[in-house]
Protein backbone atom coordinates (compact mmCIF):
# COMPACT_ATOMS: atom_id res chain seq x y z
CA UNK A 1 88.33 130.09 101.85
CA UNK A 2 89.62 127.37 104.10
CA UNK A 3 91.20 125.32 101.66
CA UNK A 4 93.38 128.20 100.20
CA UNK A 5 95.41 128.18 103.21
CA UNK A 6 96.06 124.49 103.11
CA UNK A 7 97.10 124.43 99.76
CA UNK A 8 99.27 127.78 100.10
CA UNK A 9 101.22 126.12 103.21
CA UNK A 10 101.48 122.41 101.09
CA UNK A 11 102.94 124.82 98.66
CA UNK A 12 105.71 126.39 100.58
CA UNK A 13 107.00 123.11 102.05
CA UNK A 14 106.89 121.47 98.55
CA UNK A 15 109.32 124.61 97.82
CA UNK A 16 112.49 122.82 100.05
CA UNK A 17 111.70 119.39 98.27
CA UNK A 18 113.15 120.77 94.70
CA UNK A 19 109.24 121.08 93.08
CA UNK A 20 108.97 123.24 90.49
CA UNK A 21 105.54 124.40 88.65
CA UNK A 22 106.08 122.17 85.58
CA UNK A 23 105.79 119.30 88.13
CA UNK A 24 102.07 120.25 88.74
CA UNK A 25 101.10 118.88 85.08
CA UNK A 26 102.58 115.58 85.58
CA UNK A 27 101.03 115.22 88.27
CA UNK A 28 97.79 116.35 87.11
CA UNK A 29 98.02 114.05 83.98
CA UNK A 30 99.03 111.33 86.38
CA UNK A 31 96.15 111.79 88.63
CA UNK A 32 93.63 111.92 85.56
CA UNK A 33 95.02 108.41 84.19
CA UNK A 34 94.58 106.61 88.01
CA UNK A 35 91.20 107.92 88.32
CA UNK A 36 90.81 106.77 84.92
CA UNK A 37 91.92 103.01 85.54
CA UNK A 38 89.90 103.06 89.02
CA UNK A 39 86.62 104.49 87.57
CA UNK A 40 86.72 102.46 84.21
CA UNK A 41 83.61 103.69 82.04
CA UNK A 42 82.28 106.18 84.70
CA UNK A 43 85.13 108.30 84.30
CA UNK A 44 82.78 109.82 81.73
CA UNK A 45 84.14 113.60 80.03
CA UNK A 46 82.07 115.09 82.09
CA UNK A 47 83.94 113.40 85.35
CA UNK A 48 87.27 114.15 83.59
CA UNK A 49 86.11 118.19 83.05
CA UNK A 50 84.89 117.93 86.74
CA UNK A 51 88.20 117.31 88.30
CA UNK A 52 89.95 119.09 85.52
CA UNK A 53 88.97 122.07 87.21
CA UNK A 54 89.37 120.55 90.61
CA UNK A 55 93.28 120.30 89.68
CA UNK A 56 93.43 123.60 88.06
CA UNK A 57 91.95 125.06 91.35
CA UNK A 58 95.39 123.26 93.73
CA UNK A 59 97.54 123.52 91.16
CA UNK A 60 97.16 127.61 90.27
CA UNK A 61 96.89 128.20 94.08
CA UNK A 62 100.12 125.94 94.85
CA UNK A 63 101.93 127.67 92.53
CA UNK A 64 100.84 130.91 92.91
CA UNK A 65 101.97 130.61 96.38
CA UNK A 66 105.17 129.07 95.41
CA UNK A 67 106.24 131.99 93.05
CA UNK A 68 106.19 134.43 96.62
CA UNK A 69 107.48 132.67 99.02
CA UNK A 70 111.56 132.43 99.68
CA UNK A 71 113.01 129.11 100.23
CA UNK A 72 116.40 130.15 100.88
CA UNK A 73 115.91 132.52 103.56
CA UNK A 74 119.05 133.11 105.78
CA UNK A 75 118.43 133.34 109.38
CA UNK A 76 119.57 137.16 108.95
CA UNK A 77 116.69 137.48 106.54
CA UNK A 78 114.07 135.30 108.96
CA UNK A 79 115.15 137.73 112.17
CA UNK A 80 114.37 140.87 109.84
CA UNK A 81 111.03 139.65 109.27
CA UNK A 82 109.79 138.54 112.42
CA UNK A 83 108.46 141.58 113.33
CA UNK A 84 105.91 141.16 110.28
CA UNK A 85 102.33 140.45 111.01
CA UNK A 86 101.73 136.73 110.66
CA UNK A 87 99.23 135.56 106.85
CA UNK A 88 97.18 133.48 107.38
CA UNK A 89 99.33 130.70 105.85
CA UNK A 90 102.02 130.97 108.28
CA UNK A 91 99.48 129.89 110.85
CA UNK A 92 98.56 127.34 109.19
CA UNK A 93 102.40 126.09 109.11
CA UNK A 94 102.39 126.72 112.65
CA UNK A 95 99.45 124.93 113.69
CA UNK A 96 100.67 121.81 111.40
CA UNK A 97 103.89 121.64 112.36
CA UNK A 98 102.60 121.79 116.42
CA UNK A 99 100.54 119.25 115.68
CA UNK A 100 103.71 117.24 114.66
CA UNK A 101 105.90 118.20 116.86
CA UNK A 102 103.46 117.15 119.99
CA UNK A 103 102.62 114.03 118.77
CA UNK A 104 106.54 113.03 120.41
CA UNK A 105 104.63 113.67 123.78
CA UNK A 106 104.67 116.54 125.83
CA UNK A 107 106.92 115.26 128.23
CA UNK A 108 109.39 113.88 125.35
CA UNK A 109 109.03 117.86 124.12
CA UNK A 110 109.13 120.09 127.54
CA UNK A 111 112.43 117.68 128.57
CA UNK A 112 114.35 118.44 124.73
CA UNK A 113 113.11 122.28 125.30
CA UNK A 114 114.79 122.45 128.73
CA UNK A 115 117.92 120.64 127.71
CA UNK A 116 118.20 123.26 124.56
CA UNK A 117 117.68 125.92 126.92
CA UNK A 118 120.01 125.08 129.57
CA UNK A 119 122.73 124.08 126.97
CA UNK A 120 122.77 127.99 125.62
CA UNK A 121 122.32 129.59 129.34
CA UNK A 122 123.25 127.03 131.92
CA UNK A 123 122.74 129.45 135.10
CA UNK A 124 118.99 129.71 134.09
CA UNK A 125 118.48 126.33 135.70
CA UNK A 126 118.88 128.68 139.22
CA UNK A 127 115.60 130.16 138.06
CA UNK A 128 113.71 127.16 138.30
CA UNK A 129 112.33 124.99 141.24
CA UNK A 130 113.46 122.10 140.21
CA UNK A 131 117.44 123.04 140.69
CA UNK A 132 118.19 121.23 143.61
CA UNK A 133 117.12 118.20 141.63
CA UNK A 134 120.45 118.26 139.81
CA UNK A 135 122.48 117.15 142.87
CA UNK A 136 120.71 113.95 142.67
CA UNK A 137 122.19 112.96 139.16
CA UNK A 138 120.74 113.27 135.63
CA UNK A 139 118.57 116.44 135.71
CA UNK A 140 116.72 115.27 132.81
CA UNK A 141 114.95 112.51 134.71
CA UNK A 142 114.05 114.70 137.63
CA UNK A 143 109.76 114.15 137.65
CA UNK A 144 110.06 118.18 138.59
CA UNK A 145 111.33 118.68 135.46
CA UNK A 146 109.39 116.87 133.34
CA UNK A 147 106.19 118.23 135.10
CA UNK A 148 107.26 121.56 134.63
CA UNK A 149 108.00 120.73 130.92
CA UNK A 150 104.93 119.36 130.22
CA UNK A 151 103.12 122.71 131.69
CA UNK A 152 105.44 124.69 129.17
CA UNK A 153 104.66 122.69 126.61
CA UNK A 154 100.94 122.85 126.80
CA UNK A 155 101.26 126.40 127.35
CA UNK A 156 103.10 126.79 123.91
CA UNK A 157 99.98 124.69 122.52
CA UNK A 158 97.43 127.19 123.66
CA UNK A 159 99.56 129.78 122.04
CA UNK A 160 99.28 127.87 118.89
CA UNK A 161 95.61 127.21 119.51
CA UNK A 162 95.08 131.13 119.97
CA UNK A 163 96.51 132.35 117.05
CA UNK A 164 93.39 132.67 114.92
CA UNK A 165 92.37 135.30 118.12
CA UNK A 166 94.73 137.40 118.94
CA UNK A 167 92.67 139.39 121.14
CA UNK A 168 91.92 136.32 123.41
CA UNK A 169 95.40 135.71 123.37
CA UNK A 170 97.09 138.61 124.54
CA UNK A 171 95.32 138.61 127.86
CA UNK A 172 96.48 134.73 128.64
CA UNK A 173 100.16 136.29 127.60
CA UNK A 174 99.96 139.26 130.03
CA UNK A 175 98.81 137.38 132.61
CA UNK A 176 101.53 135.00 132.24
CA UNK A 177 104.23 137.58 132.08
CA UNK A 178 103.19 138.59 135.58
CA UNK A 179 103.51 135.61 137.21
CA UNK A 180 107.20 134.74 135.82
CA UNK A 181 108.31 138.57 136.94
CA UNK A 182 107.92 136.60 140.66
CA UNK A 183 110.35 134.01 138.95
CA UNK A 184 112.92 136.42 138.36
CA UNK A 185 112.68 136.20 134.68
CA UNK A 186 114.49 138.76 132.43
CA UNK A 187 113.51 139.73 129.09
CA UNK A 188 117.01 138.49 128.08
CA UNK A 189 115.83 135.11 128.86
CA UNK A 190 113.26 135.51 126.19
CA UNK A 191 115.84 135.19 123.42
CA UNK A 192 116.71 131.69 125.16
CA UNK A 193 113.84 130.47 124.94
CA UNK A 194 112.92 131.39 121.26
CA UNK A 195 116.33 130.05 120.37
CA UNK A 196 115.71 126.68 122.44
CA UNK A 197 112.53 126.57 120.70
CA UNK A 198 113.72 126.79 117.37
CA UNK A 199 116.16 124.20 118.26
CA UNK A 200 113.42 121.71 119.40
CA UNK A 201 111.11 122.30 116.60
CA UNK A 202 114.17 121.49 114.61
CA UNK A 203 115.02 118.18 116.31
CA UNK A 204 111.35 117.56 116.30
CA UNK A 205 110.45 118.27 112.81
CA UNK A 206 113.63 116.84 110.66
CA UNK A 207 113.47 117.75 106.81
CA UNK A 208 109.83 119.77 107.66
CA UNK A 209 111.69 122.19 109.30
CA UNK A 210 112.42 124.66 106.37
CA UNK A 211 112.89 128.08 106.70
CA UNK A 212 109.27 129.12 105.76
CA UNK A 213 108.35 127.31 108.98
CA UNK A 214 111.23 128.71 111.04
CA UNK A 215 109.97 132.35 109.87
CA UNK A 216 106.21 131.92 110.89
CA UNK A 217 107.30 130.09 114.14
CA UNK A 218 109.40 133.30 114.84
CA UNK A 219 106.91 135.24 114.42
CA UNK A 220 104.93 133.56 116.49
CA UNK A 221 107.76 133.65 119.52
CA UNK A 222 108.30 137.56 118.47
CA UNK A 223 104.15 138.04 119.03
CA UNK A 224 104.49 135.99 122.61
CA UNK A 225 107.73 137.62 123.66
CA UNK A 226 106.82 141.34 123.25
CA UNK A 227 103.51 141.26 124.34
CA UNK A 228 104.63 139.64 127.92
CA UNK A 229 107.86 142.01 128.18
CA UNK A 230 105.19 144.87 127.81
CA UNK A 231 103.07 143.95 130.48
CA UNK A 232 105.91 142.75 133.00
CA UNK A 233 106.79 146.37 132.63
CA UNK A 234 110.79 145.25 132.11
């Protein structure tokens, strides 16, 4: 049960990379012939029938996933669907390409988030603490900033981390979304933020960021977003 995921999400990024189902049998045959040469005579037929089936199981689940999913989703298509409850797989996706993306550093992340955001909505920089900041040169090395970046940043980790429990979630949202109504935060800033975001997961990931992994991480934004607009009571 918890390796279906895995494979299913290996799957949909081995979509964007051009690999079609024939490919699996190459690469089965290939596999069989190295464990051959590395086992010598204890790759006995019963060994061979023993991972036989261990390759059928990855390679009927990979493509099995591979035949539903839609690499060449448009970002009309991936805003239509964000509303969609998130599978299991797309979490997985999410929680993998987190794990990437963090490993820059959360301060590396929470500065490239801030500079996507105000780069699309400049005047939201007068909802922040940090503002005055700017007068003193680059606002990008300002430790305000990066403080404040790194508390976004982990807060988008817990997110990710809460995903698999929705109901313990939800309450960590709310209770969020009250505090920022103080801020003067407008659920048109929302959209800034998803779209700054996306732009950082994009800079962060490279190549990984296909559009299966946009579409779960916009779901994922689409879950956080609504659910604090609804209890800020906008």
């Amino acid at each position: 049960d918890a390796l279906v995921p895995v494979l299913e999400a290996l799957a949909l990024r081995h979509v964007s990379y051009g690999v079609q189902p024939p490919h699996f049998e190459v690469v089965g045959s290939a596999l069989m012939m190295t464990l051959r040469d590395g086992l010598g005579e204890a790759f006995t037929p019963e060994v061979k029938l023993a991972w036989s089936k261990v390759w059928n199981i990855v390679a009927t689940t990979m493509v099995s996933a591979m035949s539903v999913c839609a690499p060449s989703l448009t970002d009309d298509e991936i805003q239509a669907k964000a509303t969609e409850p998130l599978t299991n797989v797309e979490v997985h996706l999410v929680e993998e390409t987190w794990s990437k993306a963090a490993s820059l550093g959360t301060e590396t992340v929470g500065v490239l988030l801030f500079q996507h955001i105000f780069t699309l909505a400049p005047e939201a920089l007068q909802l922040f603490s940090f503002k005055s900041d700017a007068q003193a040169g680059n606002i990008y090395e300002s430790a305000r900033l990066k403080s404040h970046g790194v508390k976004v940043v982990t807060t988008v980790g817990a997110a990710v981390g809460g995903l698999r429990n929705l109901d313990a979630l939800v309450p960590v949202l709310e209770a969020l979304a009250l505090r920022h109504v103080s801020y003067g935060v407008q659920p048109p800033h929302f959209e800034v933020v998803g779209s700054a975001l996306m732009m950082t997961l994009r800079d962060g990931l490279g190549e990984a960021f296909t559009p299966e992994v946009k579409l779960a991480w916009s779901k994922v934004w689409h879950i956080v977003a609504t659910t604090m607009i609804s209890a800020a009571a906008w």
